[in-house]
Protein backbone atom coordinates (compact mmCIF):
# COMPACT_ATOMS: atom_id res chain seq x y z
CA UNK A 1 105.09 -0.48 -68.13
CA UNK A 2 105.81 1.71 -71.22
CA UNK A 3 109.17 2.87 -69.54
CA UNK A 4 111.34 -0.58 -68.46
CA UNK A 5 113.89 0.61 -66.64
CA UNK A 6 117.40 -1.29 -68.40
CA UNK A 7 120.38 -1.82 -65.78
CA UNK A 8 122.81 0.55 -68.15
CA UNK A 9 120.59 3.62 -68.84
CA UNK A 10 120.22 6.30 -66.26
CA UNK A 11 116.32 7.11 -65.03
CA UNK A 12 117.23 10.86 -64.35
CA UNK A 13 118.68 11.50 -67.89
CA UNK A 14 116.10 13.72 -70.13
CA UNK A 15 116.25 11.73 -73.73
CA UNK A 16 112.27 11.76 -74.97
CA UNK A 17 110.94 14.54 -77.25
CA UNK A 18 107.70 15.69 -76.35
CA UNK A 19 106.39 13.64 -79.01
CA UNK A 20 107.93 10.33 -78.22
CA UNK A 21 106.92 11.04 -74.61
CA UNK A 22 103.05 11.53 -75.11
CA UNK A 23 103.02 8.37 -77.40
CA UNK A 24 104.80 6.27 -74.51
CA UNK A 25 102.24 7.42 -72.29
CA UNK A 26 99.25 7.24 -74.86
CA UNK A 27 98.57 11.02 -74.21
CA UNK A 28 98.25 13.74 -77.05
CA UNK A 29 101.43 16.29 -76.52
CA UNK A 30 98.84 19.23 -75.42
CA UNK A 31 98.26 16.85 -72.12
CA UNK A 32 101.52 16.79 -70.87
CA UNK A 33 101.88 20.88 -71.84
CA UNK A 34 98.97 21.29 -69.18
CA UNK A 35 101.22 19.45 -66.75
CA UNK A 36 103.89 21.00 -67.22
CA UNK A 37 101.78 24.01 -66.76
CA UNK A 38 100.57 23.01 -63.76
CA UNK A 39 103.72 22.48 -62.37
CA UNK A 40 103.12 18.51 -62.14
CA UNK A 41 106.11 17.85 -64.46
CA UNK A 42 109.07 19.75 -65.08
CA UNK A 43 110.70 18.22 -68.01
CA UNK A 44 114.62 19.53 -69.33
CA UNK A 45 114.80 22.06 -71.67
CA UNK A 46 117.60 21.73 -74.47
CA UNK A 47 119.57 25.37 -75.64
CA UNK A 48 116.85 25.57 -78.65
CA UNK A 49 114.21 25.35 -75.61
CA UNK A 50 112.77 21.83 -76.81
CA UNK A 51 111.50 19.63 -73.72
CA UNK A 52 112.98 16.84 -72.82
CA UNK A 53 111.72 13.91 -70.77
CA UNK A 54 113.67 11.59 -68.41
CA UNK A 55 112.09 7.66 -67.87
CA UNK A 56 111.41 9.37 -64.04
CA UNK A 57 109.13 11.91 -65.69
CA UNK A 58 107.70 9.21 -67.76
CA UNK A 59 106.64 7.56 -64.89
CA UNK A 60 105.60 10.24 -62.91
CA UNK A 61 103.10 10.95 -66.00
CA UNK A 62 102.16 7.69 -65.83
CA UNK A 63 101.22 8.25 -62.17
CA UNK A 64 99.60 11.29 -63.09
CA UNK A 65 97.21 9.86 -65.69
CA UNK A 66 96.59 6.94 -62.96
CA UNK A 67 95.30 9.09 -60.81
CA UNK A 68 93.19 11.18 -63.17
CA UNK A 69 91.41 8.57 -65.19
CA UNK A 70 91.26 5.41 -62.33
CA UNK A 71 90.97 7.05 -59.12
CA UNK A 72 88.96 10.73 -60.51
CA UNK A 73 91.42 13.24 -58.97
CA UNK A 74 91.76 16.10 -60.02
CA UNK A 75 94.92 18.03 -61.43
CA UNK A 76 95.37 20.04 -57.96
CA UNK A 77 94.71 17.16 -55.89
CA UNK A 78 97.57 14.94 -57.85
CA UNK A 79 99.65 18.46 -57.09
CA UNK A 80 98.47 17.84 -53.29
CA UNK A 81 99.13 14.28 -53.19
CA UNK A 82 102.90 15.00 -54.79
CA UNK A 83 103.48 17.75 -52.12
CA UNK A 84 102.27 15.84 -49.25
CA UNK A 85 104.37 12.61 -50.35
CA UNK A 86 107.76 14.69 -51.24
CA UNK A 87 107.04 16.48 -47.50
CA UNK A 88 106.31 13.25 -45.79
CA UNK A 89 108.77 11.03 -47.86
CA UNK A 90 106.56 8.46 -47.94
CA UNK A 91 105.29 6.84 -50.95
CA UNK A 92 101.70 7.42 -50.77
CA UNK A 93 101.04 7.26 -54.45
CA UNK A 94 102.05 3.77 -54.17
CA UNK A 95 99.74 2.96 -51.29
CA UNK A 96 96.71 4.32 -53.26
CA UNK A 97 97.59 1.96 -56.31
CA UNK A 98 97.83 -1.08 -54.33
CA UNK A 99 94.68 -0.22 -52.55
CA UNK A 100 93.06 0.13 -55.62
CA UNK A 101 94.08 -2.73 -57.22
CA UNK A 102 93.08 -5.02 -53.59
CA UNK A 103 89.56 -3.04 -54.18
CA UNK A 104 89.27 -4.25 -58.02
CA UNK A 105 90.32 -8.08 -57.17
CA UNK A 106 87.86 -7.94 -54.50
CA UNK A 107 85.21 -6.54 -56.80
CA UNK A 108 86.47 -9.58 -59.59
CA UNK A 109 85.99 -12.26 -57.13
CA UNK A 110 83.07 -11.42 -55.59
CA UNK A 111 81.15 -10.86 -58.99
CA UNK A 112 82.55 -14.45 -60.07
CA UNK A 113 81.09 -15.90 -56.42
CA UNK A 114 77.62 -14.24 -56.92
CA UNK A 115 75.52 -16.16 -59.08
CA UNK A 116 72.88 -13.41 -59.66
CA UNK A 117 69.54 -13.02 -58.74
CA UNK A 118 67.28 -16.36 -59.33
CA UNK A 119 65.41 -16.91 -62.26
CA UNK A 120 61.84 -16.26 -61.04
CA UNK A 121 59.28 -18.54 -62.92
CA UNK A 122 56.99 -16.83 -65.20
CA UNK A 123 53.37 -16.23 -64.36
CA UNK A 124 50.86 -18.99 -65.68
CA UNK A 125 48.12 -17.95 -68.11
């Protein structure tokens, strides 16, 4: 993951610019703007008002994106899904990644066991 977490640097602090962030996340700055927007991500603000991301909101983007481009929801269902989890404490985001990765191994192995369809012989002339 873009964001390895070292043992002496604290996940909460905000130290990314919001150019430093999109490129750790491979997302154009505008992207994580409508996030913010949406109230998905809620990065520091510095006294000149310049955002600031933590390695938590990194990863929480990360998340985001996940669930946008892999698993086709939507910005107000991600909004759902982080409402539900923070009301149920449970880490439901999580579940839905390790399903989907059990569904794509799945898919991997059984394309490798099928051989395909036979070759049918070709009509004689």
């Amino acid at each position: 993951m873009a964001a390895a977490r070292r043992p002496d640097r604290d996940a909460t602090r905000p130290v990314y610019v919001i150019s430093v962030a999109a490129t750790l996340v491979s997302a154009h700055p505008r992207t994580l703007r409508i996030y913010e927007d949406e109230g998905l991500v809620c990065p520091a603000r510095t006294p000149t008002n310049i955002r600031l991301y933590s390695e938590e909101d990194i990863r929480r983007i990360l998340w985001i994106r996940h669930l946008t481009r892999d698993r086709g929801v939507n910005l107000a269902g991600v909004r759902a899904l982080f409402e539900l989890e923070e009301r149920l404490g449970k880490r439901i985001l999580e579940a839905l990644y390790d399903e989907g990765i059990r569904d794509q191994a799945d898919r991997q192995r059984a394309a490798a066991d099928d051989p395909g369809p036979p070759d049918e012989p070709e009509p004689a002339r």
